[in-house]
Protein backbone atom coordinates (compact mmCIF):
# COMPACT_ATOMS: atom_id res chain seq x y z
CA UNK A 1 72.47 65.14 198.72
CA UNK A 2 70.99 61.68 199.36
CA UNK A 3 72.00 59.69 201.81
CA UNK A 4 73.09 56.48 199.84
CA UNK A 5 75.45 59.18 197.89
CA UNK A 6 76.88 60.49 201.24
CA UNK A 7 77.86 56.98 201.94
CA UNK A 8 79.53 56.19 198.85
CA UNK A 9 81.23 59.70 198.87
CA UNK A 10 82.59 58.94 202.28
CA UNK A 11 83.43 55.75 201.39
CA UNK A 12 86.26 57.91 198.72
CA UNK A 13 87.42 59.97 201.21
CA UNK A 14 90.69 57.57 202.39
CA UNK A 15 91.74 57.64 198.78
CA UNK A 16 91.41 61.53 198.39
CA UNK A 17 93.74 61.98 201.49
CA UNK A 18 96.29 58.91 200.03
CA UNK A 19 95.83 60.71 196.62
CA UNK A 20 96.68 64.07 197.82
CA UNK A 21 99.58 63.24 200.08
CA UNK A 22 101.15 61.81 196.82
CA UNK A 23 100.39 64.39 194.62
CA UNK A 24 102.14 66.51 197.44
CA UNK A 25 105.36 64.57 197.93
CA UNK A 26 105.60 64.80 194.09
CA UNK A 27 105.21 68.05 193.21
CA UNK A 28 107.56 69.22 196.52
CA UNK A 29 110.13 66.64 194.63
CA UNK A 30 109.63 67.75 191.59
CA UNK A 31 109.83 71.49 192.54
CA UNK A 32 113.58 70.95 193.91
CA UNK A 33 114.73 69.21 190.73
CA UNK A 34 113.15 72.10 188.26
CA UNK A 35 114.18 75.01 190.53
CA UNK A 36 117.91 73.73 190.06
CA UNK A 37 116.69 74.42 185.99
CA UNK A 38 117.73 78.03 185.10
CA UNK A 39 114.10 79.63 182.94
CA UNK A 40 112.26 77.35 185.29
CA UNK A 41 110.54 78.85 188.55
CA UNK A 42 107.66 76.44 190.12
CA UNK A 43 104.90 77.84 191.95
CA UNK A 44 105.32 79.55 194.94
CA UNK A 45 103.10 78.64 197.84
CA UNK A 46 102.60 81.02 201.02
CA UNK A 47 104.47 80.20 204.46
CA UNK A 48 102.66 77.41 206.38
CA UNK A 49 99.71 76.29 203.55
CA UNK A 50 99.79 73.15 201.71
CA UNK A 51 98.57 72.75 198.10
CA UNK A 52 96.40 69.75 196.84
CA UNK A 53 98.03 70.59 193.14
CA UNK A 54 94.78 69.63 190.86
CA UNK A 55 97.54 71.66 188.67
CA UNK A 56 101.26 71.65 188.41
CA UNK A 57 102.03 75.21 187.28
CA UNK A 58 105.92 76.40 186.69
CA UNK A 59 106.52 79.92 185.58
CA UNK A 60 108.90 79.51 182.13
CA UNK A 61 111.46 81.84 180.76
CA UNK A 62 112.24 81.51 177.23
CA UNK A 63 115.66 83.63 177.65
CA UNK A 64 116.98 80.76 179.06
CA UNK A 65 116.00 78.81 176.91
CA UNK A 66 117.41 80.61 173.81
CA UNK A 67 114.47 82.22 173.17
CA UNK A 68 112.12 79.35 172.40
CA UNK A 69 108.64 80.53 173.00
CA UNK A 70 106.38 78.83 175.34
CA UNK A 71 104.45 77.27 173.03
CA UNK A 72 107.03 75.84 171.07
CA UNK A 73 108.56 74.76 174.74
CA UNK A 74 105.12 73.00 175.78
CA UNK A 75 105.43 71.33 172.26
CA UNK A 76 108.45 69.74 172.90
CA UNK A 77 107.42 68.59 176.40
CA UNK A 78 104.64 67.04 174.80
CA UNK A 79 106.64 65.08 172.39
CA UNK A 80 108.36 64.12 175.05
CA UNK A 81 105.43 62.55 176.27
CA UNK A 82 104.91 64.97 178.99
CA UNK A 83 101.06 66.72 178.58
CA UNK A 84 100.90 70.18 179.41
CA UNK A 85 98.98 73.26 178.75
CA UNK A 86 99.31 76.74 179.42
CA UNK A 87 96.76 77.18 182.94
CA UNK A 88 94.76 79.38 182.88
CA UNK A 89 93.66 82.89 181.07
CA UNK A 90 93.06 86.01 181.98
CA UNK A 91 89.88 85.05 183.40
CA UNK A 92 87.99 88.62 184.07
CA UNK A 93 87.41 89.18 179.95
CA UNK A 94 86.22 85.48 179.51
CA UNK A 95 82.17 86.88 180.72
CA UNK A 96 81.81 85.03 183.82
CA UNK A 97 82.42 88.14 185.46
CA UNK A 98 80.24 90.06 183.62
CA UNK A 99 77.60 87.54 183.89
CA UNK A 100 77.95 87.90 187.60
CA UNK A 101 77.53 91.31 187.81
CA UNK A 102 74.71 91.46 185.44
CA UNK A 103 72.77 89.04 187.65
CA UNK A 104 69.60 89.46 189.76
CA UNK A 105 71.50 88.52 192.83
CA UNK A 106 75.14 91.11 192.53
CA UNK A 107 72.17 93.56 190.90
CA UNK A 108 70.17 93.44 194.48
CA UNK A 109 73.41 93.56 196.97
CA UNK A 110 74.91 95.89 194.98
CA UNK A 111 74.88 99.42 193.72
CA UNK A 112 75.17 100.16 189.66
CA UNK A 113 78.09 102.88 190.99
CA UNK A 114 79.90 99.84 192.42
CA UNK A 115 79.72 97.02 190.13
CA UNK A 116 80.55 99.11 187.38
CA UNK A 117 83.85 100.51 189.46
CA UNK A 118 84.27 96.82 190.61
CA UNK A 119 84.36 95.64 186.97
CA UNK A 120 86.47 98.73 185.48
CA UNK A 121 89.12 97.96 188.91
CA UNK A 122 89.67 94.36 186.91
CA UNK A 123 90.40 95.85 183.30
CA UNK A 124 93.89 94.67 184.35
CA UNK A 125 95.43 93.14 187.28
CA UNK A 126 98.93 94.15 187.68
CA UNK A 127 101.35 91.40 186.23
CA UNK A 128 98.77 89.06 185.74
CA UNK A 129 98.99 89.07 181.84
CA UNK A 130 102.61 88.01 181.73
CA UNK A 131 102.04 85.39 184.41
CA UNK A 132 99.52 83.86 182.07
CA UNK A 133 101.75 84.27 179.24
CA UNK A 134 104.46 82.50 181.02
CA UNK A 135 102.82 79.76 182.63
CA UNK A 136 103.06 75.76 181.80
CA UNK A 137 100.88 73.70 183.82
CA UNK A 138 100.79 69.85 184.27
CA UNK A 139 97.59 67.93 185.15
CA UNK A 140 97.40 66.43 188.42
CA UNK A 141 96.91 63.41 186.89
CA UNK A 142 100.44 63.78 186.59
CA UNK A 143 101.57 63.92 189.64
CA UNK A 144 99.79 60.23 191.02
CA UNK A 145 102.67 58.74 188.64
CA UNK A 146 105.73 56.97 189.99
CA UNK A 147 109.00 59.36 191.43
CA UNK A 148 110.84 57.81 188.11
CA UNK A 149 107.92 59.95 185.96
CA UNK A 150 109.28 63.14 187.86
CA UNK A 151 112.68 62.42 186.39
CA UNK A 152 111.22 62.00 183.26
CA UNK A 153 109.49 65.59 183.62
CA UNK A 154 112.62 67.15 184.46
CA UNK A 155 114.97 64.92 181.74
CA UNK A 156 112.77 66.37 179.10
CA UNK A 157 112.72 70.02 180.04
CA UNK A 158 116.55 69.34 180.50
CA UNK A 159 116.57 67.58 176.96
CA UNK A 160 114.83 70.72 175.39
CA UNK A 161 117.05 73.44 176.86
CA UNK A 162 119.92 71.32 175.75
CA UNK A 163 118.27 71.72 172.10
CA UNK A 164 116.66 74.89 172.39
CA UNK A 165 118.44 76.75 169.76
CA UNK A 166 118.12 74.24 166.86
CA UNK A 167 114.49 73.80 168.14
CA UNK A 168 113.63 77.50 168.13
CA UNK A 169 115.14 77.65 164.51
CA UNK A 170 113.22 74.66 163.24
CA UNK A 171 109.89 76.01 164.38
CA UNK A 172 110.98 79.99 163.20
């Protein structure tokens, strides 16, 4: 790094503390008014940590929500004018895994015997398909908005549940 870039960086870093101790107060806000949402179950963080949220995720249940699949759900949210997408994949069958194993670097610190045990141990991680399968995630882009756009979040996932059935028959 240059110098004249570590002075403009530093010159950011106020606004990245301001930024994230927004996007914090917001998503612990929003968290309380979608827990109280039955289907709904926000992200879980671990005793004593803080998260920056650079995404929202909430874990959705389509039983409660007559059985309107999550895509159809994150539809609706979006016509609501709420963007959302579904976080991430199962990321160990994307190939940046194998490409890290296959390189010159893993191939010098590491045994054949253990990268290929290494890469058959991820074939699947316990749970982690239906996590993706059930995720939503907002931006964090999001979550810099005003306290009134985290009643609008939760009014619209409200507002769908309230017309899940005749959505989910619509869409069958």
């Amino acid at each position: 790094m240059q110098q004249f870039q570590a002075v403009l960086l530093l010159q950011q870093i106020e606004k990245l503390k301001r930024e994230t101790a927004h996007r914090q107060a917001n998503a612990d806000y929003l968290g309380a008014q979608l827990r109280e949402i039955p289907g709904i179950k926000p992200a879980r963080l671990p005793e004593n940590s803080r998260a920056v949220w650079h995404l929202y995720p909430f874990r959705y249940d389509a039983s409660h929500f007559n059985g309107l699949d999550r895509d159809r759900f994150m539809a609706a949210l979006r016509a609501e004018g709420v963007p959302c997408s579904g976080g991430y994949h199962e990321q160990y069958f994307d190939g940046l895994l194998d490409e890290a194993i296959r390189s010159r670097g893993f191939q010098r610190l590491f045994s054949a015997a253990r990268l290929k045990a290494y890469r058959d141990s991820l074939h699947e991680l316990k749970g982690n398909r239906h996590v993706c399968e059930t995720t939503v995630a907002l931006s964090q882009n999001l979550l810099l908005a005003d306290r009134g756009d985290m009643d609008h979040i939760v009014a619209a996932v409200r507002k769908i549940q309230r017309h899940s059935t005749e959505l989910a028959k619509a869409n069958a």
